[in-house]
PDBML (XML) file of the C-alpha atoms, coordinates in Angstrom:
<?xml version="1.0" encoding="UTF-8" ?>
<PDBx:datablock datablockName="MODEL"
   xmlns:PDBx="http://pdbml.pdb.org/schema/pdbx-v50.xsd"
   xmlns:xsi="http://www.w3.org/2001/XMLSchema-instance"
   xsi:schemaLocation="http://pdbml.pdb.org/schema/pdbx-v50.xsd pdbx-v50.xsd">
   <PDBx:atom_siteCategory>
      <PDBx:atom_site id="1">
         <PDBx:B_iso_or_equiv>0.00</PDBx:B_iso_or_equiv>
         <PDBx:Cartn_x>-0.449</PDBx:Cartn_x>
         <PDBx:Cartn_y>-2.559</PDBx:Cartn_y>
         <PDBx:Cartn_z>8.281</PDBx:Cartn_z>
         <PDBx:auth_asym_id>A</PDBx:auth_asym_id>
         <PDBx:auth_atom_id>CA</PDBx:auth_atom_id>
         <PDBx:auth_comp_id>UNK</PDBx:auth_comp_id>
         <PDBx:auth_seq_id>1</PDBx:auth_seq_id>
         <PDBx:group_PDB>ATOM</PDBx:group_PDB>
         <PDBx:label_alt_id xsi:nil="true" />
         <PDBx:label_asym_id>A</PDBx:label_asym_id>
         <PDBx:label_atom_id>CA</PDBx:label_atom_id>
         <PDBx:label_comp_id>UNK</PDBx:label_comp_id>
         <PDBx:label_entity_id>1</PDBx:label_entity_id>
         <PDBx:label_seq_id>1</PDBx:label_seq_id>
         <PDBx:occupancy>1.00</PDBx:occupancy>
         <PDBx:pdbx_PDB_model_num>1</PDBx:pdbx_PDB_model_num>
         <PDBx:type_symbol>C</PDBx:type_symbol>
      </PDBx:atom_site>
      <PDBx:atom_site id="2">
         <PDBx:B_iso_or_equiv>0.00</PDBx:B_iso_or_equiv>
         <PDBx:Cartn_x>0.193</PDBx:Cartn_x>
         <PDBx:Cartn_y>-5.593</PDBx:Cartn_y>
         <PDBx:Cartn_z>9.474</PDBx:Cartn_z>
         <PDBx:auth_asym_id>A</PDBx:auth_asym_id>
         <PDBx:auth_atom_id>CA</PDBx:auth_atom_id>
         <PDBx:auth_comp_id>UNK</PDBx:auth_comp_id>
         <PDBx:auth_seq_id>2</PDBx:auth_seq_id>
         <PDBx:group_PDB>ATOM</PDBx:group_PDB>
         <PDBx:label_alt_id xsi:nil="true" />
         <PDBx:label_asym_id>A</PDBx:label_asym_id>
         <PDBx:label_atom_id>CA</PDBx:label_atom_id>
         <PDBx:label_comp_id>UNK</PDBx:label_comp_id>
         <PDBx:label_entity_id>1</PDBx:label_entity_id>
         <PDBx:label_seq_id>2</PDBx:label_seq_id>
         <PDBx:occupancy>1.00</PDBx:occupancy>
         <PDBx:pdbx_PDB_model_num>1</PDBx:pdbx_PDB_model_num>
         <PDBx:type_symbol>C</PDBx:type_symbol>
      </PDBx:atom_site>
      <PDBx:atom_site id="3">
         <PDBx:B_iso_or_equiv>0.00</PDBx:B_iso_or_equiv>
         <PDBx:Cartn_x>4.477</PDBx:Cartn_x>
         <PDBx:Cartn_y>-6.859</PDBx:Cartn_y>
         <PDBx:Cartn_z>8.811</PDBx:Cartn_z>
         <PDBx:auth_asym_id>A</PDBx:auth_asym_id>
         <PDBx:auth_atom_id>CA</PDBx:auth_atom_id>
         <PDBx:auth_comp_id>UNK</PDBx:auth_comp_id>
         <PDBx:auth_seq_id>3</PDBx:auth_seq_id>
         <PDBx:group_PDB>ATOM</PDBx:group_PDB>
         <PDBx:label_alt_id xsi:nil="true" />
         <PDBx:label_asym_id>A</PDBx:label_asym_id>
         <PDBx:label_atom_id>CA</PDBx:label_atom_id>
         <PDBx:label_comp_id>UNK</PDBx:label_comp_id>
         <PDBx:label_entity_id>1</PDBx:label_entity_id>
         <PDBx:label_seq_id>3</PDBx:label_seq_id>
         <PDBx:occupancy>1.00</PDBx:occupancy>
         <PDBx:pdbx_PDB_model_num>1</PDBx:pdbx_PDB_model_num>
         <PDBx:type_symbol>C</PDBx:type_symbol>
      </PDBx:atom_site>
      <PDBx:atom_site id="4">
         <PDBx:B_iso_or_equiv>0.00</PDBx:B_iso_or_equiv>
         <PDBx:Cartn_x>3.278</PDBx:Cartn_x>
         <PDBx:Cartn_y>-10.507</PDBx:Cartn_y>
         <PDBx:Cartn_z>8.647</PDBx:Cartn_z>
         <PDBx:auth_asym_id>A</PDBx:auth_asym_id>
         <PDBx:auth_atom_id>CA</PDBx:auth_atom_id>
         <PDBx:auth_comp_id>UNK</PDBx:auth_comp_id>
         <PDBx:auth_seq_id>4</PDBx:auth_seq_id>
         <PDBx:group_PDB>ATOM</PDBx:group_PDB>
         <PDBx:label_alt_id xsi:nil="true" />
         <PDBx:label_asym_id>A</PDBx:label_asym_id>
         <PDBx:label_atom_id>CA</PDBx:label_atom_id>
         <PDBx:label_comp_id>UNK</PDBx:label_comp_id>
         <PDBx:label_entity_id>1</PDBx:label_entity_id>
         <PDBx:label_seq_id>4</PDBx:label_seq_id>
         <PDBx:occupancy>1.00</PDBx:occupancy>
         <PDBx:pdbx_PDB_model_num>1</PDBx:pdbx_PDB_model_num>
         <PDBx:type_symbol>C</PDBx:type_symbol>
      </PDBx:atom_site>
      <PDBx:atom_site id="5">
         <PDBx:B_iso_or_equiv>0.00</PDBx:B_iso_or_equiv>
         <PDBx:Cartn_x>1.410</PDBx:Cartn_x>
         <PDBx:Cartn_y>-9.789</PDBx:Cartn_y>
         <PDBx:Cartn_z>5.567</PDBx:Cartn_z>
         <PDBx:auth_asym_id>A</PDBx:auth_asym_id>
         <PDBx:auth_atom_id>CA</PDBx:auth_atom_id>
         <PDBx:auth_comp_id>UNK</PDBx:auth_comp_id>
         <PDBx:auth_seq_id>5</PDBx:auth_seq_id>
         <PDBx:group_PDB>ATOM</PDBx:group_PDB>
         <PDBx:label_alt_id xsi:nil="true" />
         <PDBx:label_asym_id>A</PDBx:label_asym_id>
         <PDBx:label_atom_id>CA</PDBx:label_atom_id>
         <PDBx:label_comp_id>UNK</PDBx:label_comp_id>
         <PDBx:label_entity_id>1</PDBx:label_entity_id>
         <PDBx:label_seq_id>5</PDBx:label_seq_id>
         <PDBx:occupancy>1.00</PDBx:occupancy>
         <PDBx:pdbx_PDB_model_num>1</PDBx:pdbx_PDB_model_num>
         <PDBx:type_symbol>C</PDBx:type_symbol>
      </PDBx:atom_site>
      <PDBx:atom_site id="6">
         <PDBx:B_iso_or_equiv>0.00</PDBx:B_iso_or_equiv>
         <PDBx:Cartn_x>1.989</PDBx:Cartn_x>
         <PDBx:Cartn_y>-6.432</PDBx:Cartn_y>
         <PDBx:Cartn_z>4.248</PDBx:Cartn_z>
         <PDBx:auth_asym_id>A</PDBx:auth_asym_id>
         <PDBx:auth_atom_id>CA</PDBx:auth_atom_id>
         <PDBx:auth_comp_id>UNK</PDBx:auth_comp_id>
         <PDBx:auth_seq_id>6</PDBx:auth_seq_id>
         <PDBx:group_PDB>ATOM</PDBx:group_PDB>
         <PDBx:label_alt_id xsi:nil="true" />
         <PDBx:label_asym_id>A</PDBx:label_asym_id>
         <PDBx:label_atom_id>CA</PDBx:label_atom_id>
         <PDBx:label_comp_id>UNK</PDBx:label_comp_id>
         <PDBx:label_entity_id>1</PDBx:label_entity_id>
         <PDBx:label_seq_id>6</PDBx:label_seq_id>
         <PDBx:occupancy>1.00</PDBx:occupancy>
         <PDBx:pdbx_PDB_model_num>1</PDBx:pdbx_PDB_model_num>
         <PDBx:type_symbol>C</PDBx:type_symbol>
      </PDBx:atom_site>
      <PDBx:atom_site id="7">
         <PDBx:B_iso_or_equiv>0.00</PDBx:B_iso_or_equiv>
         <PDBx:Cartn_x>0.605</PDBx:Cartn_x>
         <PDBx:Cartn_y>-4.621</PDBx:Cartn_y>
         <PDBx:Cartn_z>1.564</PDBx:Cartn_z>
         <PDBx:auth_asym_id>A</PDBx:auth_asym_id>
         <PDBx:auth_atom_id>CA</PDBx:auth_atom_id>
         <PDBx:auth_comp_id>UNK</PDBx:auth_comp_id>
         <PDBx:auth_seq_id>7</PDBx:auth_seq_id>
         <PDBx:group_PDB>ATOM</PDBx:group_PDB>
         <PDBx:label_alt_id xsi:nil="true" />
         <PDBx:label_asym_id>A</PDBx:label_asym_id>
         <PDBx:label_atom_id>CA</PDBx:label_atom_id>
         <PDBx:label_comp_id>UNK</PDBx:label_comp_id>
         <PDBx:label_entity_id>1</PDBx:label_entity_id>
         <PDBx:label_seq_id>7</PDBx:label_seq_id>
         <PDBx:occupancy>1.00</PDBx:occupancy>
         <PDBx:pdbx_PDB_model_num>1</PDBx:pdbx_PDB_model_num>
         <PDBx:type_symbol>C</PDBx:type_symbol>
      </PDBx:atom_site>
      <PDBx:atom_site id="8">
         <PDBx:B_iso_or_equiv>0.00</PDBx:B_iso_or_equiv>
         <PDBx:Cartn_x>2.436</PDBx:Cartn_x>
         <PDBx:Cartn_y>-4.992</PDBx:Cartn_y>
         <PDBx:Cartn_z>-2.168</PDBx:Cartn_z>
         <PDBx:auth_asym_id>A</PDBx:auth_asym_id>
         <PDBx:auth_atom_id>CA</PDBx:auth_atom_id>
         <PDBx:auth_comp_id>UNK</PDBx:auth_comp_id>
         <PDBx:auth_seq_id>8</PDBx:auth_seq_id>
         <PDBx:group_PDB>ATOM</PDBx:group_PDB>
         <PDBx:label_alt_id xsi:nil="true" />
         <PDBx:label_asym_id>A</PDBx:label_asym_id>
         <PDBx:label_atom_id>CA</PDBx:label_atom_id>
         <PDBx:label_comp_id>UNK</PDBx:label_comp_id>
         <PDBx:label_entity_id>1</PDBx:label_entity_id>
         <PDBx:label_seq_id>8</PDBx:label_seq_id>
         <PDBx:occupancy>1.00</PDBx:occupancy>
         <PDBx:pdbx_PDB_model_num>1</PDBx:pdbx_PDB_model_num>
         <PDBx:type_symbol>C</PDBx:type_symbol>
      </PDBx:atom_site>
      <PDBx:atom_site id="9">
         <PDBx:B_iso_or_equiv>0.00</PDBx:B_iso_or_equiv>
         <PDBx:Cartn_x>4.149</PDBx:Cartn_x>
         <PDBx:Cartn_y>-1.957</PDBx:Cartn_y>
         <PDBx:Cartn_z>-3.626</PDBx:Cartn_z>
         <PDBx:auth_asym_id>A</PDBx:auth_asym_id>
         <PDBx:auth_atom_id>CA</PDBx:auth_atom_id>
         <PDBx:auth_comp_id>UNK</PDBx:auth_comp_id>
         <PDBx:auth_seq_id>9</PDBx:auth_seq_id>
         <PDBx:group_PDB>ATOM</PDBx:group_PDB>
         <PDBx:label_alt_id xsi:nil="true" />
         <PDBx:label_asym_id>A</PDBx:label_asym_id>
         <PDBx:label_atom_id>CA</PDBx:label_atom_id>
         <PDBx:label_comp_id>UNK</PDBx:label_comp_id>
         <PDBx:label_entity_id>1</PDBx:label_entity_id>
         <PDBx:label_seq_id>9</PDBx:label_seq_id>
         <PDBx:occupancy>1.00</PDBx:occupancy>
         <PDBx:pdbx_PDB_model_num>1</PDBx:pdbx_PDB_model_num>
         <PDBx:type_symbol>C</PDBx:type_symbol>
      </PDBx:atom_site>
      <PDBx:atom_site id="10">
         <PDBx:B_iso_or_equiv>0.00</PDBx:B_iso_or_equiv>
         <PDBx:Cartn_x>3.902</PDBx:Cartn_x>
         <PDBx:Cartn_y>0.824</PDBx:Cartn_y>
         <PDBx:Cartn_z>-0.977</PDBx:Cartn_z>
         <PDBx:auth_asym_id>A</PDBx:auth_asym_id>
         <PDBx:auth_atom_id>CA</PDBx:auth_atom_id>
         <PDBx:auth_comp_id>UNK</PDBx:auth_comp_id>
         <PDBx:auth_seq_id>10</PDBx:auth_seq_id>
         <PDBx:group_PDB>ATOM</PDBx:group_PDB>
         <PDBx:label_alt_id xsi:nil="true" />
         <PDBx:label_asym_id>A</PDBx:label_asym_id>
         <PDBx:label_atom_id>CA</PDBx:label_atom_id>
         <PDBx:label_comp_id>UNK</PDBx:label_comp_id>
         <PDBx:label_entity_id>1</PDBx:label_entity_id>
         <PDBx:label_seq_id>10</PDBx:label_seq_id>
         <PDBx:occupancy>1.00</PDBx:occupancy>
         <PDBx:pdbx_PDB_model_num>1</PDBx:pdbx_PDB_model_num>
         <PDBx:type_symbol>C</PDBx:type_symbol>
      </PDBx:atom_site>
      <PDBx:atom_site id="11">
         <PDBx:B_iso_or_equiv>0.00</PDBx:B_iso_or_equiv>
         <PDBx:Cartn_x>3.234</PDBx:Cartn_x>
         <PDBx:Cartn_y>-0.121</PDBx:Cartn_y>
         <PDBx:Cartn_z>2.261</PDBx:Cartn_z>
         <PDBx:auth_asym_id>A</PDBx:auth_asym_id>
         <PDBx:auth_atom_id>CA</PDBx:auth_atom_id>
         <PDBx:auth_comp_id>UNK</PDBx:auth_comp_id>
         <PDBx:auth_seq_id>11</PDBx:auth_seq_id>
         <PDBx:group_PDB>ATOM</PDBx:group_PDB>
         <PDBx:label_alt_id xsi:nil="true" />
         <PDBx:label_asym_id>A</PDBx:label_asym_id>
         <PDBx:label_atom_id>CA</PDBx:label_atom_id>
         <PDBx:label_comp_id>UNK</PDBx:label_comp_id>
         <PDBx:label_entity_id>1</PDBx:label_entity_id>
         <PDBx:label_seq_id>11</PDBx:label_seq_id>
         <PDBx:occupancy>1.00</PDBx:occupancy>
         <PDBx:pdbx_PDB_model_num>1</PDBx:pdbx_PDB_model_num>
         <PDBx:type_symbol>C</PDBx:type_symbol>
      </PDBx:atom_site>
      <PDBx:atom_site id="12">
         <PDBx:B_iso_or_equiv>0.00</PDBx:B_iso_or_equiv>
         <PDBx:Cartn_x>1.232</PDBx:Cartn_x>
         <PDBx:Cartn_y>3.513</PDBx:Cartn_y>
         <PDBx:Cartn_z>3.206</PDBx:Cartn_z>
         <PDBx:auth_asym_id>A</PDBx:auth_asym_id>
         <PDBx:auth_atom_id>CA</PDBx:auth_atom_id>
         <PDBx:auth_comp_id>UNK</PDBx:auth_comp_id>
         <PDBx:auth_seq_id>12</PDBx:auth_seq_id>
         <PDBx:group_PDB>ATOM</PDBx:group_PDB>
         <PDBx:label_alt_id xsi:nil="true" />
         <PDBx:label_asym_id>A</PDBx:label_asym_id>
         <PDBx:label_atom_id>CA</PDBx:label_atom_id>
         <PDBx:label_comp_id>UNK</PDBx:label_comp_id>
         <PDBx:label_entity_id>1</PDBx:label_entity_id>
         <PDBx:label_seq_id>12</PDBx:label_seq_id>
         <PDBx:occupancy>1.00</PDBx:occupancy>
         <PDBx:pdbx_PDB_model_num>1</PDBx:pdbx_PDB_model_num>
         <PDBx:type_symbol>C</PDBx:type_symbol>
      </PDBx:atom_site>
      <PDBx:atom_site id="13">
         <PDBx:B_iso_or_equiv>0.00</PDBx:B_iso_or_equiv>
         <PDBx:Cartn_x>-1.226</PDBx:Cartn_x>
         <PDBx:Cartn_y>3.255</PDBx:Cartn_y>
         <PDBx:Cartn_z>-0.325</PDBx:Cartn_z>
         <PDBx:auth_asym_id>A</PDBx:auth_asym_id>
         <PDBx:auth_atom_id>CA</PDBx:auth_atom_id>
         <PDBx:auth_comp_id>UNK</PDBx:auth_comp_id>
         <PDBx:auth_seq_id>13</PDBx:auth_seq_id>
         <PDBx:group_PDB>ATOM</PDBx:group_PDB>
         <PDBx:label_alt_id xsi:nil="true" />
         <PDBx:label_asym_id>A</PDBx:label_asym_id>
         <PDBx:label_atom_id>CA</PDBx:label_atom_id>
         <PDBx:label_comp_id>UNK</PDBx:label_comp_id>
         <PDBx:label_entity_id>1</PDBx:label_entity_id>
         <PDBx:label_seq_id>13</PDBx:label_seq_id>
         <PDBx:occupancy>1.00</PDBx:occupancy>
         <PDBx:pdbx_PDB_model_num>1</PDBx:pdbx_PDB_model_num>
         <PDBx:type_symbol>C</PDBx:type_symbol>
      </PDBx:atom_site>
      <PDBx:atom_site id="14">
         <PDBx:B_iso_or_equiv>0.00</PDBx:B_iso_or_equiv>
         <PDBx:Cartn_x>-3.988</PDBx:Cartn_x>
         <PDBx:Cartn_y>1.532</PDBx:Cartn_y>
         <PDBx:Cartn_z>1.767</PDBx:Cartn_z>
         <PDBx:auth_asym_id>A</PDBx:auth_asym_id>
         <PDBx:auth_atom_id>CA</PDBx:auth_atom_id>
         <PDBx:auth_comp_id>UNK</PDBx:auth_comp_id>
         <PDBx:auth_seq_id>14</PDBx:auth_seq_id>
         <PDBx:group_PDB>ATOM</PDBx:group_PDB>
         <PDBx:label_alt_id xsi:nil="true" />
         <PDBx:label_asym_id>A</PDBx:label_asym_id>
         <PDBx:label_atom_id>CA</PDBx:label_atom_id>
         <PDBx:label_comp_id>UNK</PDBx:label_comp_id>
         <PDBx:label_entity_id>1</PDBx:label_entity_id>
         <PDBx:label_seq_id>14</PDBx:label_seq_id>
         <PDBx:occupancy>1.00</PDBx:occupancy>
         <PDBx:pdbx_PDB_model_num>1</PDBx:pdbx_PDB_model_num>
         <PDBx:type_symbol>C</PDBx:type_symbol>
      </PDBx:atom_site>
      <PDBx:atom_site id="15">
         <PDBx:B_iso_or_equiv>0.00</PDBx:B_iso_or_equiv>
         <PDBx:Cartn_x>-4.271</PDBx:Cartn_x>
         <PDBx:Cartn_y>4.841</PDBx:Cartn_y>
         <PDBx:Cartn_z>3.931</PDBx:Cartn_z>
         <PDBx:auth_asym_id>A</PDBx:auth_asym_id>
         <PDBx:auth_atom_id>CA</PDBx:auth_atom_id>
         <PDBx:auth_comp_id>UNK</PDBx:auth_comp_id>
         <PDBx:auth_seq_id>15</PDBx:auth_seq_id>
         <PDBx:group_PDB>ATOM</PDBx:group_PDB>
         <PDBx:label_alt_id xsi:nil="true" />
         <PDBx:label_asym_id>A</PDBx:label_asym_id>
         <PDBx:label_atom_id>CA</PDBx:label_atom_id>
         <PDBx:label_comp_id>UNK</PDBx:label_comp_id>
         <PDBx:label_entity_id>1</PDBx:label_entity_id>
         <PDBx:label_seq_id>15</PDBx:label_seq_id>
         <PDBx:occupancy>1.00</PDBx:occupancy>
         <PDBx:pdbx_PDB_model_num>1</PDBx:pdbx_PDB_model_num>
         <PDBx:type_symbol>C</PDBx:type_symbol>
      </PDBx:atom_site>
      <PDBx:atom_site id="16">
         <PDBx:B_iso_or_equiv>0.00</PDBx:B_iso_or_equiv>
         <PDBx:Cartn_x>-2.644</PDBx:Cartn_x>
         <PDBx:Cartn_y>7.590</PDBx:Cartn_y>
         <PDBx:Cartn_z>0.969</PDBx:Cartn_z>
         <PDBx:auth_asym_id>A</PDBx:auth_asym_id>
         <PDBx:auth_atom_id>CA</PDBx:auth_atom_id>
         <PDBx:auth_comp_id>UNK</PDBx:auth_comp_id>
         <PDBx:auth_seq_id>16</PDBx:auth_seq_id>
         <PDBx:group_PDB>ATOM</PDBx:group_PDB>
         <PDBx:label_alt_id xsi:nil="true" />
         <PDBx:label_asym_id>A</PDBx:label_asym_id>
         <PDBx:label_atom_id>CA</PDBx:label_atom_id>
         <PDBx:label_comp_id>UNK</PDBx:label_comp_id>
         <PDBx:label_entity_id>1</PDBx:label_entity_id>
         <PDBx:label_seq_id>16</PDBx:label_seq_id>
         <PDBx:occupancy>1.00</PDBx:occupancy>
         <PDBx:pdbx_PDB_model_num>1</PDBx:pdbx_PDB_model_num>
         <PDBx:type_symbol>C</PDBx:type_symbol>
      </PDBx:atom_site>
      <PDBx:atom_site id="17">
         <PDBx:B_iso_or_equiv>0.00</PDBx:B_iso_or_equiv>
         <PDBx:Cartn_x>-5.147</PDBx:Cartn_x>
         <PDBx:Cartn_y>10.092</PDBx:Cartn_y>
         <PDBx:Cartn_z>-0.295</PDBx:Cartn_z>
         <PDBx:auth_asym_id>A</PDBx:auth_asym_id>
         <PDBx:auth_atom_id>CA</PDBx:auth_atom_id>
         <PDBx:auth_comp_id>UNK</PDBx:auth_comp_id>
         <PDBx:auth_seq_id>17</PDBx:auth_seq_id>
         <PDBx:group_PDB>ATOM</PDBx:group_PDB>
         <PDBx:label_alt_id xsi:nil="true" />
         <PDBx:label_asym_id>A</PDBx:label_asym_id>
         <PDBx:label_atom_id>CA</PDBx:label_atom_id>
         <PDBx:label_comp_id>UNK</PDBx:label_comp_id>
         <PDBx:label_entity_id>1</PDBx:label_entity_id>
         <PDBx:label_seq_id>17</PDBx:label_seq_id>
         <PDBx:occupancy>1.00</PDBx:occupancy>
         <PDBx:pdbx_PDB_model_num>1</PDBx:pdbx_PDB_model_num>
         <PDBx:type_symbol>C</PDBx:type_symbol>
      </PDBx:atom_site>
      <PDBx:atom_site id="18">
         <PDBx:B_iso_or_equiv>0.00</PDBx:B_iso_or_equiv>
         <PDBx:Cartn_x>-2.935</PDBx:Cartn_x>
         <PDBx:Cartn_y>9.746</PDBx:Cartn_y>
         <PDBx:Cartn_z>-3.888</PDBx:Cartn_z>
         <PDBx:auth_asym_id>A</PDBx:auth_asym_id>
         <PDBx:auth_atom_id>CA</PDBx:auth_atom_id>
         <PDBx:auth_comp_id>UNK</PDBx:auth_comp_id>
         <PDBx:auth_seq_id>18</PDBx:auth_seq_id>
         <PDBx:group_PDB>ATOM</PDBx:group_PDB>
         <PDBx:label_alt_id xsi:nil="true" />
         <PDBx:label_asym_id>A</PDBx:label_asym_id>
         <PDBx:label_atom_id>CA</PDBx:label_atom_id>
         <PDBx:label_comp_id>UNK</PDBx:label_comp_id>
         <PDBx:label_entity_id>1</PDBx:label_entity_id>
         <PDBx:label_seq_id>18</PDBx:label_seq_id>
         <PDBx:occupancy>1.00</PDBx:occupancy>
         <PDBx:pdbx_PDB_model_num>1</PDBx:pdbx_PDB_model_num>
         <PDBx:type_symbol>C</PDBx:type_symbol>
      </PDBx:atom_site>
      <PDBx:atom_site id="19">
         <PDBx:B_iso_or_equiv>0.00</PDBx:B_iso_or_equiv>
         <PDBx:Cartn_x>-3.006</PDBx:Cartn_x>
         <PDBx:Cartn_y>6.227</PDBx:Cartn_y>
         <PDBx:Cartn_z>-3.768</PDBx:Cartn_z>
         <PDBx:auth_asym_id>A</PDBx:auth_asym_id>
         <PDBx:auth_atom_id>CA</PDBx:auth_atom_id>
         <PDBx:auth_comp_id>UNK</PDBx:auth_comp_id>
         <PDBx:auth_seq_id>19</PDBx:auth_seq_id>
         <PDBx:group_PDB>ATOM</PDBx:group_PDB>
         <PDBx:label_alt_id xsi:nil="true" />
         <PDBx:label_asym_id>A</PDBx:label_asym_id>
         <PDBx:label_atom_id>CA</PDBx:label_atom_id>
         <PDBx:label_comp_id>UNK</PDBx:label_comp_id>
         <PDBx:label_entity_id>1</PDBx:label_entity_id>
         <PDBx:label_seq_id>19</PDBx:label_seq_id>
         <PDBx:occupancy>1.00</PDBx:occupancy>
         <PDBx:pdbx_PDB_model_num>1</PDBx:pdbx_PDB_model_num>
         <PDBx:type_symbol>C</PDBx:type_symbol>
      </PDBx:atom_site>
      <PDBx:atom_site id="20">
         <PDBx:B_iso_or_equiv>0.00</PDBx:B_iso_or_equiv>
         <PDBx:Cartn_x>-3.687</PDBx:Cartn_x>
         <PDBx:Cartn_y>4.976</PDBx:Cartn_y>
         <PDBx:Cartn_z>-7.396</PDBx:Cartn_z>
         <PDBx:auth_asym_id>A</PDBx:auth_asym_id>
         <PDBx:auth_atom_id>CA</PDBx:auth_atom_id>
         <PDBx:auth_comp_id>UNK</PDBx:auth_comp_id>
         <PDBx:auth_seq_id>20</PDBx:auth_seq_id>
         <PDBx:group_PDB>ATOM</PDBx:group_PDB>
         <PDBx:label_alt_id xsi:nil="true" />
         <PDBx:label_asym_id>A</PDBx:label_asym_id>
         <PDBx:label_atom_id>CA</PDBx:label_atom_id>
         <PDBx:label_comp_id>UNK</PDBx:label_comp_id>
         <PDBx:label_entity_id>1</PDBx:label_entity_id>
         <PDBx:label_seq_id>20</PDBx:label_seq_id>
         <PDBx:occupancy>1.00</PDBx:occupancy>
         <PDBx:pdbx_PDB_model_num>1</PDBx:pdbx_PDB_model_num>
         <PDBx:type_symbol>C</PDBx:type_symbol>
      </PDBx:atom_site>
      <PDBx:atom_site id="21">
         <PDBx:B_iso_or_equiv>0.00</PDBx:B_iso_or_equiv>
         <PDBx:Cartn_x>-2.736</PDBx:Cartn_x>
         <PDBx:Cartn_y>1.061</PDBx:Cartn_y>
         <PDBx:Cartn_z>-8.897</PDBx:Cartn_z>
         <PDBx:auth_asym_id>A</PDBx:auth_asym_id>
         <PDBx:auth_atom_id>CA</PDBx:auth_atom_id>
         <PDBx:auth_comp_id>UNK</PDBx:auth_comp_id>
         <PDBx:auth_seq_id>21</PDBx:auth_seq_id>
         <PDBx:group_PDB>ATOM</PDBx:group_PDB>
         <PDBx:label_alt_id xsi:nil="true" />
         <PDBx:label_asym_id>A</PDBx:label_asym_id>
         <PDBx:label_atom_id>CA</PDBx:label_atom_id>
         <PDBx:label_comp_id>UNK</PDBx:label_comp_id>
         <PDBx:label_entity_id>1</PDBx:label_entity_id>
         <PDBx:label_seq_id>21</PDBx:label_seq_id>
         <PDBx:occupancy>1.00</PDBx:occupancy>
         <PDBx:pdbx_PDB_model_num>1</PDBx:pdbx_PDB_model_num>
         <PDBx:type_symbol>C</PDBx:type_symbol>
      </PDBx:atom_site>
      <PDBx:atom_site id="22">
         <PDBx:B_iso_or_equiv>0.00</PDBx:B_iso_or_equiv>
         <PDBx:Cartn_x>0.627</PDBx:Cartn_x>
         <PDBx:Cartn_y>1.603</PDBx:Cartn_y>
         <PDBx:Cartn_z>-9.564</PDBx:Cartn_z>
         <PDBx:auth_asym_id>A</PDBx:auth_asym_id>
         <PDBx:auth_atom_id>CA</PDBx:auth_atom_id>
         <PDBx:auth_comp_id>UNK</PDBx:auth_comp_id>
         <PDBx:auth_seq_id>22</PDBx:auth_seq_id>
         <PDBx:group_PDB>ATOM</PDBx:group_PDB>
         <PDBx:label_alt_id xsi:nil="true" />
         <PDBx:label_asym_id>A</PDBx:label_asym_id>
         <PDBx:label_atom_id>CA</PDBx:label_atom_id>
         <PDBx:label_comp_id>UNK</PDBx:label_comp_id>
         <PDBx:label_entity_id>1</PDBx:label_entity_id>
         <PDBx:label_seq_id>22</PDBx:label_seq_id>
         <PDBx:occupancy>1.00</PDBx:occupancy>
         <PDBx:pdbx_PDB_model_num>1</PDBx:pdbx_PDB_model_num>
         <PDBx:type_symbol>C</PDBx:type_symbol>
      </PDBx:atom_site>
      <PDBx:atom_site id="23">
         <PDBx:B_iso_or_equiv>0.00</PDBx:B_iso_or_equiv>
         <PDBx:Cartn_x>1.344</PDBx:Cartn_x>
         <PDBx:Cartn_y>2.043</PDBx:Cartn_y>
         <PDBx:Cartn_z>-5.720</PDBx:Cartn_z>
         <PDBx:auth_asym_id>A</PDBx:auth_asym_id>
         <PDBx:auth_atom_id>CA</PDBx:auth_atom_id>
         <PDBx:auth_comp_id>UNK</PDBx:auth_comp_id>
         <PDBx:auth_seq_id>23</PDBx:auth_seq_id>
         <PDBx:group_PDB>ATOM</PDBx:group_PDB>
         <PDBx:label_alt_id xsi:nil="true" />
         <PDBx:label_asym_id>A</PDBx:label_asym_id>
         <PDBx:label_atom_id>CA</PDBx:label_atom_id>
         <PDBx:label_comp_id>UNK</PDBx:label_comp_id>
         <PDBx:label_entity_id>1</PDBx:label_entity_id>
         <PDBx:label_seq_id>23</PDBx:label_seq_id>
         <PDBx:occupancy>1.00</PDBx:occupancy>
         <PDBx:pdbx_PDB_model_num>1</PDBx:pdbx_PDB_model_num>
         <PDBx:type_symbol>C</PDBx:type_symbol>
      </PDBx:atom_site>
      <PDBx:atom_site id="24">
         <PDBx:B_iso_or_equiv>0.00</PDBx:B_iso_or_equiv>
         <PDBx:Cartn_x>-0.631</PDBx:Cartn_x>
         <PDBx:Cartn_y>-1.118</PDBx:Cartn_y>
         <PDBx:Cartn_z>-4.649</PDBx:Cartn_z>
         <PDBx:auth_asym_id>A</PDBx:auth_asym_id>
         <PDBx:auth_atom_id>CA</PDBx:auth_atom_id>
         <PDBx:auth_comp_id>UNK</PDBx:auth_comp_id>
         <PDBx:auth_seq_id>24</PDBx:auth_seq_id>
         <PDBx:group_PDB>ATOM</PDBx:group_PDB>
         <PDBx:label_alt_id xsi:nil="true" />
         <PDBx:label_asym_id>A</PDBx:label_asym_id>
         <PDBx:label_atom_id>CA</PDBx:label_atom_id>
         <PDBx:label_comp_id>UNK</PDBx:label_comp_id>
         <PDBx:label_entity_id>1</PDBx:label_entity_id>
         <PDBx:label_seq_id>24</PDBx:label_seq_id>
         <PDBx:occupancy>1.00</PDBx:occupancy>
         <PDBx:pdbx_PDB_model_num>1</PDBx:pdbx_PDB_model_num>
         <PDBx:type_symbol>C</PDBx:type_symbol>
      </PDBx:atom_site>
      <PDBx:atom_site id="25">
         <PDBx:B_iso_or_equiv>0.00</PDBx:B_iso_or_equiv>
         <PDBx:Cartn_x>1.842</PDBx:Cartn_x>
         <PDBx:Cartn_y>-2.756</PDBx:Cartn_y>
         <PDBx:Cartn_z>-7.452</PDBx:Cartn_z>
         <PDBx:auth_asym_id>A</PDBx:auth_asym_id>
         <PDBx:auth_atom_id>CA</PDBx:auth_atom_id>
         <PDBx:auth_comp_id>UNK</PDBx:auth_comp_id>
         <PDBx:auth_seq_id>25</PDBx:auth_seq_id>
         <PDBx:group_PDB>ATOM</PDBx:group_PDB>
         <PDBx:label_alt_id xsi:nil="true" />
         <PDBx:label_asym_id>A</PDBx:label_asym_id>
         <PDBx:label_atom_id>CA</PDBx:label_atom_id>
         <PDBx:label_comp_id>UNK</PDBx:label_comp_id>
         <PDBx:label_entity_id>1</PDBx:label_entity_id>
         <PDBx:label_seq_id>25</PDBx:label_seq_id>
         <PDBx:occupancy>1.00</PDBx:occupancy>
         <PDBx:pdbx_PDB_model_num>1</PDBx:pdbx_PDB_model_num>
         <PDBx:type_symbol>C</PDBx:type_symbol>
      </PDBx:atom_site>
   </PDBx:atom_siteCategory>
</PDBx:datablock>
């Protein structure tokens, strides 16, 4: 991801096959 606008919560959710909401918070 981009550091000038990052992803919330965990930065590696966007490409994480066990990504769920609480990471992206």
């Amino acid at each position: 991801p981009s550091l000038i606008s990052p992803p919330t919560g965990c930065r590696f959710y966007p490409r994480c096959p066990r990504a769920s909401d609480v990471c992206r918070a």
